[in-house]
N, C-alpha and C. Protein backbone atom coordinates (compact mmCIF):
# COMPACT_ATOMS: atom_id res chain seq x y z
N UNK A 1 8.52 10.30 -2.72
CA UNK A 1 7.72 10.38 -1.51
C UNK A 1 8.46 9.62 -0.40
N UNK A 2 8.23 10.23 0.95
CA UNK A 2 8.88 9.70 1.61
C UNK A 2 8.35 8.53 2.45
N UNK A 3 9.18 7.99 3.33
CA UNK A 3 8.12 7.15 4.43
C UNK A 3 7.33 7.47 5.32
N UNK A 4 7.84 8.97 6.07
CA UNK A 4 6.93 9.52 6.83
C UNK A 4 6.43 10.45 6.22
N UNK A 5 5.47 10.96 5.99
CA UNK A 5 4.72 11.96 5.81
C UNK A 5 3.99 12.72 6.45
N UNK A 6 4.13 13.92 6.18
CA UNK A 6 3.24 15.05 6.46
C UNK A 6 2.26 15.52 5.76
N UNK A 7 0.87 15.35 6.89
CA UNK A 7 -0.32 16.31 5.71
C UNK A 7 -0.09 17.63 5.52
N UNK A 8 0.78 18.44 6.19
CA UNK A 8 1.17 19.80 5.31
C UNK A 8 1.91 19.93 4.57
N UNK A 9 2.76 18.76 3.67
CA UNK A 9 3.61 18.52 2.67
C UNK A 9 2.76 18.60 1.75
N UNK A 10 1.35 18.66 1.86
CA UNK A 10 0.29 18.00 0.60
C UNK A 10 -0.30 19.48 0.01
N UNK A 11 -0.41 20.14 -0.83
CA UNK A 11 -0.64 21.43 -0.82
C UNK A 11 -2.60 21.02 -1.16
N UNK A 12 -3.15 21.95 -0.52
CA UNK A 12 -4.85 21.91 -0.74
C UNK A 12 -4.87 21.96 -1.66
N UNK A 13 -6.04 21.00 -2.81
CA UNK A 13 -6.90 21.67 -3.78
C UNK A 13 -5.66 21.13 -4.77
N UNK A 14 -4.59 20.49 -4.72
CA UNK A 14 -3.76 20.43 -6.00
C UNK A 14 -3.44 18.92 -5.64
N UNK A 15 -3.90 18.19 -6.88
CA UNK A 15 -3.34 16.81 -6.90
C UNK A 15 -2.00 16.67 -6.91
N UNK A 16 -1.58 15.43 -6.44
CA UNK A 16 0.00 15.60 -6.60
C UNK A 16 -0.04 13.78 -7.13
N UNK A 17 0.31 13.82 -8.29
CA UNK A 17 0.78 12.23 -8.53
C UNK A 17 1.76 11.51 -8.32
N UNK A 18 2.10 10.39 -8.61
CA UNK A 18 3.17 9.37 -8.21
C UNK A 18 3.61 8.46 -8.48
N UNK A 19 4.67 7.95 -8.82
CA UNK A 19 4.86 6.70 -9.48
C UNK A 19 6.15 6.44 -8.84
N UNK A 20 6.10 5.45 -7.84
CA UNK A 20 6.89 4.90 -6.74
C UNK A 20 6.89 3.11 -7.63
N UNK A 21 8.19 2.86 -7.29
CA UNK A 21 8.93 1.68 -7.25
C UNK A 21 10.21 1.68 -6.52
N UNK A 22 10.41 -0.04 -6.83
CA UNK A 22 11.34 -0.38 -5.48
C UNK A 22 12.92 0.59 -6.00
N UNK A 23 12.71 1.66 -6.24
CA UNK A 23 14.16 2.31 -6.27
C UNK A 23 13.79 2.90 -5.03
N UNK A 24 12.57 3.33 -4.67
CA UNK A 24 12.73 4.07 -3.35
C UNK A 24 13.12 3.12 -2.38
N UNK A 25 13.70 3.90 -1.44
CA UNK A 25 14.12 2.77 -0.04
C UNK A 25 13.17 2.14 0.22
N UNK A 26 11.97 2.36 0.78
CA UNK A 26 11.19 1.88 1.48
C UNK A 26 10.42 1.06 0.68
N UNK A 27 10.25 1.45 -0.40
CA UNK A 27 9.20 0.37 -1.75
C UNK A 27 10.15 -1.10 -2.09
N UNK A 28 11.57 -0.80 -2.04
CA UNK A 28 12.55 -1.80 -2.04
C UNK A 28 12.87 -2.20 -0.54
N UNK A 29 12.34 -2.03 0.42
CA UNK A 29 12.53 -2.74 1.66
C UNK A 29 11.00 -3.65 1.55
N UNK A 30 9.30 -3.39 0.98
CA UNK A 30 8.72 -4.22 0.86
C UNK A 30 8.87 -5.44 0.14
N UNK A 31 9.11 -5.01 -1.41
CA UNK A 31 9.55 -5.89 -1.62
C UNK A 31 10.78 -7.02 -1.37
N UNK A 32 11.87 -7.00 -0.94
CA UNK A 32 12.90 -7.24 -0.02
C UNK A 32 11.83 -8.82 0.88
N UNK A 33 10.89 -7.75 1.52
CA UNK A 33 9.91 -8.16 2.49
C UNK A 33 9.23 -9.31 1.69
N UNK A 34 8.85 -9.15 0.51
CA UNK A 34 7.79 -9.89 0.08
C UNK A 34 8.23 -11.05 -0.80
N UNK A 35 9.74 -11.04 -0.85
CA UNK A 35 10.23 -11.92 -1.53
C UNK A 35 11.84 -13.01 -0.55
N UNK A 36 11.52 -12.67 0.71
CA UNK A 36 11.97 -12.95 1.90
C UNK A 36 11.74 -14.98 2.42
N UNK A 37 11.08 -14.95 1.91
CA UNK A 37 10.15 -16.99 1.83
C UNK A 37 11.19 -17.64 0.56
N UNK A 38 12.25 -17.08 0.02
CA UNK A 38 12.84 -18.06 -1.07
C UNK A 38 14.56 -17.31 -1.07
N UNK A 39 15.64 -18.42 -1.50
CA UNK A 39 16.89 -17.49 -1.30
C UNK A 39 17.16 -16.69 -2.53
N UNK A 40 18.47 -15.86 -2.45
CA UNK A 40 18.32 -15.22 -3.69
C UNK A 40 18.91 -16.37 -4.88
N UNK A 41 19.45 -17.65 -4.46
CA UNK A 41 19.72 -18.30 -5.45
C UNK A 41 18.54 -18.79 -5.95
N UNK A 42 17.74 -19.11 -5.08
CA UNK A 42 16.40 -19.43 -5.87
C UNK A 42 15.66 -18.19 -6.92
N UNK A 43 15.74 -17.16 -6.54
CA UNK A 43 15.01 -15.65 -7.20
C UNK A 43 15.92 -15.82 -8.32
N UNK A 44 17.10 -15.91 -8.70
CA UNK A 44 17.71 -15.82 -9.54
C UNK A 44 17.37 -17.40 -10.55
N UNK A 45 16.96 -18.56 -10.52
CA UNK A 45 16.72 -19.43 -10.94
C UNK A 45 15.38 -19.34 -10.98
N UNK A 46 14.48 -18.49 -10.58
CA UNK A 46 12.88 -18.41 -11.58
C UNK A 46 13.04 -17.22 -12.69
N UNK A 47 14.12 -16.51 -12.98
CA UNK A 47 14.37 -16.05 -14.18
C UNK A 47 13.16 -14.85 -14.49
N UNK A 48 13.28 -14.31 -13.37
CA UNK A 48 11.89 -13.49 -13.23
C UNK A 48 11.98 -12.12 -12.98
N UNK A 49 11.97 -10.90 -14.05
CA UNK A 49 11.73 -9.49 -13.07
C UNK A 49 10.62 -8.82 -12.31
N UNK A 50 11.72 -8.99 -10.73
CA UNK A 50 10.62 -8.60 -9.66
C UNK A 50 10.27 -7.31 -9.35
N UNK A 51 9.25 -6.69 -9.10
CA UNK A 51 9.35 -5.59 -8.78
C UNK A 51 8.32 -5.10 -8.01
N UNK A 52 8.15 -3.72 -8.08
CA UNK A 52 6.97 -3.61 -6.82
C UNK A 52 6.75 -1.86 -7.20
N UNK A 53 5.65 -1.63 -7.74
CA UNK A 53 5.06 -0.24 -7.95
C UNK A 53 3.73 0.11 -7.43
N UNK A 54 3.24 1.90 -7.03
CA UNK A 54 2.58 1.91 -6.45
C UNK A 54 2.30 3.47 -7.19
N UNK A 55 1.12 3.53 -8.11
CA UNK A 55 1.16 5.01 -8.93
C UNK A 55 -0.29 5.42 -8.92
N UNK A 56 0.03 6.68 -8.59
CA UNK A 56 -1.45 7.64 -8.12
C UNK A 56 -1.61 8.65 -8.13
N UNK A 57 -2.69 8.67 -7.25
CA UNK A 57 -2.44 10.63 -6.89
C UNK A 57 -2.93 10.89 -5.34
N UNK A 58 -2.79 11.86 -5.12
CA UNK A 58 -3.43 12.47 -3.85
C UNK A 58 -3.29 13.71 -3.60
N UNK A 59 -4.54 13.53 -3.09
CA UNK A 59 -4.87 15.04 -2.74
C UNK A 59 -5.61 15.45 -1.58
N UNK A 60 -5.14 16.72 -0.99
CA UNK A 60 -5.34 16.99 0.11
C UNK A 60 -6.44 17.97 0.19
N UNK A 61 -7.82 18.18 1.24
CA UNK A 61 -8.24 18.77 1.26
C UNK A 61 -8.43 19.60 2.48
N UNK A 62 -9.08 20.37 2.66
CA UNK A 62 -8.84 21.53 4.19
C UNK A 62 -10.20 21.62 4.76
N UNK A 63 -11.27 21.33 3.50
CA UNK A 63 -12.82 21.54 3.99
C UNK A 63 -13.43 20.51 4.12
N UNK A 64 -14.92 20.77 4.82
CA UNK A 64 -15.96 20.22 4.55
C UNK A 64 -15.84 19.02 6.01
N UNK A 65 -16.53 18.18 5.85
CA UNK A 65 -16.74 17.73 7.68
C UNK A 65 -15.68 17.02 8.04
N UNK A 66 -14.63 16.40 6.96
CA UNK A 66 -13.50 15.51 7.70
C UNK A 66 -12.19 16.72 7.59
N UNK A 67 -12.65 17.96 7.44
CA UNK A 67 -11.26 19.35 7.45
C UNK A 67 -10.52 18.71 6.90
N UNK A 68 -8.97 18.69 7.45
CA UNK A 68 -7.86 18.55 6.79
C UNK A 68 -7.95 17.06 6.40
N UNK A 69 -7.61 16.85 5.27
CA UNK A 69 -7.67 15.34 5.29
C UNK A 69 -6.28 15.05 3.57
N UNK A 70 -5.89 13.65 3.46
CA UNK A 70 -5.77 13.51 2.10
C UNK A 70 -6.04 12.12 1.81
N UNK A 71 -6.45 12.17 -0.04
CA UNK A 71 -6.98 11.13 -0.11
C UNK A 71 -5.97 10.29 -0.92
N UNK A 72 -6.00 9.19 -1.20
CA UNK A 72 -4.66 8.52 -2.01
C UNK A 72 -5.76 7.65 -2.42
N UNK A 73 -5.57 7.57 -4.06
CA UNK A 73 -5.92 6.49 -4.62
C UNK A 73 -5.06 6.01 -5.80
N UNK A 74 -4.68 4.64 -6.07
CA UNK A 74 -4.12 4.56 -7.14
C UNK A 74 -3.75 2.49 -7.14
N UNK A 75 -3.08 2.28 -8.22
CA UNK A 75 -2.54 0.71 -8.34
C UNK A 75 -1.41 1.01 -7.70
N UNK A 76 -1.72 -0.88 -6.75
CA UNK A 76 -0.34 -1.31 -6.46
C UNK A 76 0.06 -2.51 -7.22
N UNK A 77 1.25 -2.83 -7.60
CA UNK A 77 1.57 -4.18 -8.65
C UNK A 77 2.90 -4.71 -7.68
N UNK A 78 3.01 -5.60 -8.02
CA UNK A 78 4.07 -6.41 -7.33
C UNK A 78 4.05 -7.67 -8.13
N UNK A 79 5.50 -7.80 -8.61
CA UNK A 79 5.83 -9.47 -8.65
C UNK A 79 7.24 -10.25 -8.16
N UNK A 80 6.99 -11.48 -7.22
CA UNK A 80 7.68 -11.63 -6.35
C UNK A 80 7.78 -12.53 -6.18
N UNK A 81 9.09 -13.35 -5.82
CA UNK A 81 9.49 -14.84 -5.57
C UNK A 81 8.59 -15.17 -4.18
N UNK A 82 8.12 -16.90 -3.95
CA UNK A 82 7.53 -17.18 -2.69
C UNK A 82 7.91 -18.55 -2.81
N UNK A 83 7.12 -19.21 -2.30
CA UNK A 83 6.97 -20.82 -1.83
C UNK A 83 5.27 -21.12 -2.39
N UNK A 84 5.22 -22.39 -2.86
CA UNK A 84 4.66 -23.10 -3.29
C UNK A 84 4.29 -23.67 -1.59
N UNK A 85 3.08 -23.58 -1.21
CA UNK A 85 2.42 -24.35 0.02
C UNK A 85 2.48 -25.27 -0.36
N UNK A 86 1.86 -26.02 -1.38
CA UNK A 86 2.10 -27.77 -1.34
C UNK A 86 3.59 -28.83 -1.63
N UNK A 87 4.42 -27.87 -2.40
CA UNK A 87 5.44 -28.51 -2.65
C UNK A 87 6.75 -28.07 -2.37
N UNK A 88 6.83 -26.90 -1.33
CA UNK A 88 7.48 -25.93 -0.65
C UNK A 88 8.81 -25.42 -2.30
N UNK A 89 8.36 -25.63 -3.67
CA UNK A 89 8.98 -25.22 -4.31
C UNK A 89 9.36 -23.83 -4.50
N UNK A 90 9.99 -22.96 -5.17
CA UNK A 90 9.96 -21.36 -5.57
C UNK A 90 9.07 -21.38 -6.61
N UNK A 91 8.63 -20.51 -6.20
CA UNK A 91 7.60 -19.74 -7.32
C UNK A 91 7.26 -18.41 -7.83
N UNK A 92 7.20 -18.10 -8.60
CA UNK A 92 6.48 -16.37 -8.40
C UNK A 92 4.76 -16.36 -8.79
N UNK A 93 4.77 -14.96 -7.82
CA UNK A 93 3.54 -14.83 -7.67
C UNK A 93 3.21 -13.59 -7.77
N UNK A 94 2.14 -12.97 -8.16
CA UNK A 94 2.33 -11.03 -8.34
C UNK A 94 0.65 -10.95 -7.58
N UNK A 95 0.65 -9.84 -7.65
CA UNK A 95 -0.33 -8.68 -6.64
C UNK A 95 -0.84 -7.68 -7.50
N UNK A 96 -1.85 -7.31 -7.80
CA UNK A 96 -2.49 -5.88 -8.55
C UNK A 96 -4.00 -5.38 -7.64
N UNK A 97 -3.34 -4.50 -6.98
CA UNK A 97 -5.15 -4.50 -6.44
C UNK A 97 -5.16 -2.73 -6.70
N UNK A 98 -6.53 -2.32 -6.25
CA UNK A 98 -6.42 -0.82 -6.05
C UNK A 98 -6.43 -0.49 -4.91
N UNK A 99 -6.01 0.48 -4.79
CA UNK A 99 -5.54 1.30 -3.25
C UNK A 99 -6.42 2.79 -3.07
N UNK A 100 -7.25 2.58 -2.20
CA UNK A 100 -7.62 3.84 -1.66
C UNK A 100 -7.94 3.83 -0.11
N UNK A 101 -7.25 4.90 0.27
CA UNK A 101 -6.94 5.17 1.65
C UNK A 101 -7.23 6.70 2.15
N UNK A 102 -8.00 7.53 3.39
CA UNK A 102 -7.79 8.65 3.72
C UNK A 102 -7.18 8.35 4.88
N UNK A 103 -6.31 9.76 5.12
CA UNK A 103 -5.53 10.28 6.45
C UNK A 103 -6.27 11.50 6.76
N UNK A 104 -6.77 11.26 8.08
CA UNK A 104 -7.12 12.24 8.77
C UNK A 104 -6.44 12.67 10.28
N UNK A 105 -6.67 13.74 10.75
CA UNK A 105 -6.06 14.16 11.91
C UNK A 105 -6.87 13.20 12.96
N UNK A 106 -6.48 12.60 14.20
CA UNK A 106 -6.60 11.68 14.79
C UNK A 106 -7.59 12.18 15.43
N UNK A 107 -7.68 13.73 16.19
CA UNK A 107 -8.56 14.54 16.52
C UNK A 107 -10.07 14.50 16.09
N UNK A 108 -10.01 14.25 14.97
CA UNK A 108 -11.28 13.86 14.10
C UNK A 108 -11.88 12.54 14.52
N UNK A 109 -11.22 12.10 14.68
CA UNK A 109 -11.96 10.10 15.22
C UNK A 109 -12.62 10.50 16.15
N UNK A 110 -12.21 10.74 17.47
CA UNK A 110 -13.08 10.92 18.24
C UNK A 110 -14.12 11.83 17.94
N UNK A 111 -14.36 13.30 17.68
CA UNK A 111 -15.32 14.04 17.28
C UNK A 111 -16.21 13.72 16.55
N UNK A 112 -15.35 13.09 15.45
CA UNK A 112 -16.83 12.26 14.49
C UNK A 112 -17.63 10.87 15.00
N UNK A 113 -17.10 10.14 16.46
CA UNK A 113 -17.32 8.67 16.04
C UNK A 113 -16.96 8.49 15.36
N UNK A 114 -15.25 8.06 15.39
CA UNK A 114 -15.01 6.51 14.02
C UNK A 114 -14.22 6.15 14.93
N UNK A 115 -14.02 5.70 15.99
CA UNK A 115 -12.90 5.05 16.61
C UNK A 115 -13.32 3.74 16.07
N UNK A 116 -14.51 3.36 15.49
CA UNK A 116 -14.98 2.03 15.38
C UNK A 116 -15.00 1.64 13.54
N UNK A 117 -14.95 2.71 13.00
CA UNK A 117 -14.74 2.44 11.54
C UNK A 117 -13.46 2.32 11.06
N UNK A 118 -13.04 1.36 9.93
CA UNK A 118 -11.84 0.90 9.39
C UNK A 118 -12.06 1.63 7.71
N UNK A 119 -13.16 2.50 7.50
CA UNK A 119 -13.49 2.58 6.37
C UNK A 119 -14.61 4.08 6.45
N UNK A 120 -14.21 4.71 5.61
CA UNK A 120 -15.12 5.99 5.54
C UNK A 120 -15.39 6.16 3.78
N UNK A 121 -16.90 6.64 3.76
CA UNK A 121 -16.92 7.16 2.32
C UNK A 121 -16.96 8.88 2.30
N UNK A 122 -16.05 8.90 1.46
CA UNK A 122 -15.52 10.54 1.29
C UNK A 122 -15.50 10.82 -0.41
N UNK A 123 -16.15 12.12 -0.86
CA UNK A 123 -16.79 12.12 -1.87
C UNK A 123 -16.91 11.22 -2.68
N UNK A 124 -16.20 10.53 -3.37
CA UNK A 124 -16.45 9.58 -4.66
C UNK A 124 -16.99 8.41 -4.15
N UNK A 125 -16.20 7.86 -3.29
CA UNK A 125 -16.07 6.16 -2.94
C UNK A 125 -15.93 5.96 -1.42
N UNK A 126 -15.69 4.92 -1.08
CA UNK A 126 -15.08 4.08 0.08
C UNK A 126 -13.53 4.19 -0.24
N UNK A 127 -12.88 4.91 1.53
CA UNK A 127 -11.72 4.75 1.17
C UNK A 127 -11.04 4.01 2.73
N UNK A 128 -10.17 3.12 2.84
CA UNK A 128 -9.56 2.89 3.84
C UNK A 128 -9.31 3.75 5.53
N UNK A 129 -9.31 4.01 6.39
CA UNK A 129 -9.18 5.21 6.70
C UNK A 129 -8.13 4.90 8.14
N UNK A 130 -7.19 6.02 7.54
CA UNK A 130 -5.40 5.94 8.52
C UNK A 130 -5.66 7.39 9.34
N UNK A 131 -5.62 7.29 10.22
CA UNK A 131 -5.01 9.02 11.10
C UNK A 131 -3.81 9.21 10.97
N UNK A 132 -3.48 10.44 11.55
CA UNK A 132 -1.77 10.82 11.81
C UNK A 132 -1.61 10.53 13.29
N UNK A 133 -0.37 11.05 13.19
CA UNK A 133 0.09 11.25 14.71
C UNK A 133 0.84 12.64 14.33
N UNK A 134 0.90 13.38 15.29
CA UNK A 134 1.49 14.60 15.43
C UNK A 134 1.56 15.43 13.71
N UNK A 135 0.45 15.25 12.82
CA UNK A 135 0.20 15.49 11.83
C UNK A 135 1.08 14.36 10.66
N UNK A 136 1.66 13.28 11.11
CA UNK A 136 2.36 12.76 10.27
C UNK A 136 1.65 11.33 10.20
N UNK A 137 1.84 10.63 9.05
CA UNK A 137 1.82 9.31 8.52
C UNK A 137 2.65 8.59 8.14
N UNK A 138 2.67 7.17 8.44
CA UNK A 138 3.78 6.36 7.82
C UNK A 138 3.14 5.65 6.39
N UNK A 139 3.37 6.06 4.93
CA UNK A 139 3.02 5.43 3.91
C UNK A 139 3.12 4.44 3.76
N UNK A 140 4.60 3.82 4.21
CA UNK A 140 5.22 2.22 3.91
C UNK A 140 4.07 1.28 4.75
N UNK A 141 3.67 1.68 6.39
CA UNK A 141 3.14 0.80 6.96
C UNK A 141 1.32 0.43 6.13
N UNK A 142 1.14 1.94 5.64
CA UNK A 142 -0.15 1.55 5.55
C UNK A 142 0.03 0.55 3.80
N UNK A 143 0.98 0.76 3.24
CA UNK A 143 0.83 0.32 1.72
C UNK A 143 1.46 -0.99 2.23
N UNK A 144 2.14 -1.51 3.08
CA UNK A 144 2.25 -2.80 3.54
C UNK A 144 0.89 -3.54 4.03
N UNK A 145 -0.09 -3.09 4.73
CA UNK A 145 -0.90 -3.44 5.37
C UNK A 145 -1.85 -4.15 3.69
N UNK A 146 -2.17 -2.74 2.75
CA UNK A 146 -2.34 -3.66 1.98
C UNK A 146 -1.76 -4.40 1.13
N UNK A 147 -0.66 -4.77 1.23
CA UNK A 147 -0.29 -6.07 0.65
C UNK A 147 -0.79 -6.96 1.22
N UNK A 148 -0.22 -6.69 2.52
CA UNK A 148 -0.48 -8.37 2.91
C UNK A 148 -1.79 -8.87 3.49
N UNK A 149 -2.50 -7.77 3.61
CA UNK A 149 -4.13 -8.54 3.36
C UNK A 149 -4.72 -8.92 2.25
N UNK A 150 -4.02 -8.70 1.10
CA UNK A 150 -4.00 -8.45 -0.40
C UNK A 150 -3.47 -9.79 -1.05
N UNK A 151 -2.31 -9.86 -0.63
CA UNK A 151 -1.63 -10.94 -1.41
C UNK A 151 -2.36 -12.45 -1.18
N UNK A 152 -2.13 -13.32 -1.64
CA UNK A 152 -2.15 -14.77 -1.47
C UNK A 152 -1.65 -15.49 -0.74
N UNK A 153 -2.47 -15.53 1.09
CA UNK A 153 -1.61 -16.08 1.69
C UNK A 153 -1.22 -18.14 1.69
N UNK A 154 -1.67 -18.70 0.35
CA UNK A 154 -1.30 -20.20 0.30
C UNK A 154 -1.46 -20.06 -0.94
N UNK A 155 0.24 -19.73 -1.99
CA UNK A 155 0.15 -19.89 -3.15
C UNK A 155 0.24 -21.22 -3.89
N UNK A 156 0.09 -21.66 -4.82
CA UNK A 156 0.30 -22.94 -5.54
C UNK A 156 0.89 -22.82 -6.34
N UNK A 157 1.56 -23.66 -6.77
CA UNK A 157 2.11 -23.77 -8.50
C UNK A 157 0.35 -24.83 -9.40
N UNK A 158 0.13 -25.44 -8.67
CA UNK A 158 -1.11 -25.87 -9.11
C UNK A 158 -2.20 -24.84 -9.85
N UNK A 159 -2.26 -23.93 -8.65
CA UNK A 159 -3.19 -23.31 -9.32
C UNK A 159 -2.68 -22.21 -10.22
N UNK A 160 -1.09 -22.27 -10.56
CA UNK A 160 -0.62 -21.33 -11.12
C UNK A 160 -1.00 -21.55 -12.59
N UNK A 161 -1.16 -22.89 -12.65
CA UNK A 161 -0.97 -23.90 -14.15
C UNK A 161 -1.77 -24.08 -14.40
N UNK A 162 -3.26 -23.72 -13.86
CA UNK A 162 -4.55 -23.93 -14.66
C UNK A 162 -5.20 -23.21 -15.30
């Protein structure tokens, strides 16, 4: 998958799954990102494999009141060198949350009222909610966004050890 995307890359009515890690460019430029707070001599002296995956599915749909839309749900995992807030030591620290997000055509915000929602429920659940621009999306920005509202922003080794 790429970084930019297109909702007409997504075929209607057919799931498409995924299993992204940092071999892709952009999954290896987050992490890159997320392990950026320590040097690599330090990453190499916590003796640790880092990595960063993101596996799902999505699927695109054409009907019903949000039309074209797709939905992405799936785990993100990450484990990654940082800093210790109290003792500015290296540390690692990992990430597992779930990810669900819709993309809709931007056109739709206004028509529906949501310029004011960060969140729509669309059949199953509550899902995040991203527009396009000119029918396209950037994946990396939005799967960054949740990291880093996600991650731990004042890790410890303290509380690593209890």
């Amino acid at each position: 998958m790429k970084k930019i995307c297109y909702l007409s890359s997504f075929a209607p009515g057919q799931p498409k799954l995924f299993d992204l890690d940092e071999s892709v460019d952009w999954m290896g430029e987050l992490l890159t990102e997320l392990n950026e707070e320590i040097s690599k001599k330090e990453l190499q002296e916590l003796d640790e494999e880092f990595f960063i995956s993101f596996e799902g599915e999505a699927l695109r749909k054409t009907t019903g009141k949000l039309e074209d839309h797709v939905k992405f749900s799936g785990k993100l995992s990450a484990v990654f060198g940082t800093k210790c807030i109290n003792s500015g030591r290296p540390m690692v620290d990992n990430i597992e949350i779930e990810v669900k997000f819709v993309v809709i055509a931007t056109e739709l915000i206004a028509r529906y009222g949501y310029e004011e929602e960060t969140t729509l429920f669309v059949d199953d659940g509550e899902y995040e909610l991203y527009t396009t621009e000119d029918n396209r999306f950037d994946i990396k920005e939005i799967i960054h966004e949740f990291i880093w509202l996600n991650k731990d922003q004042y890790p410890s080794l303290e509380s690593k050890e209890d």
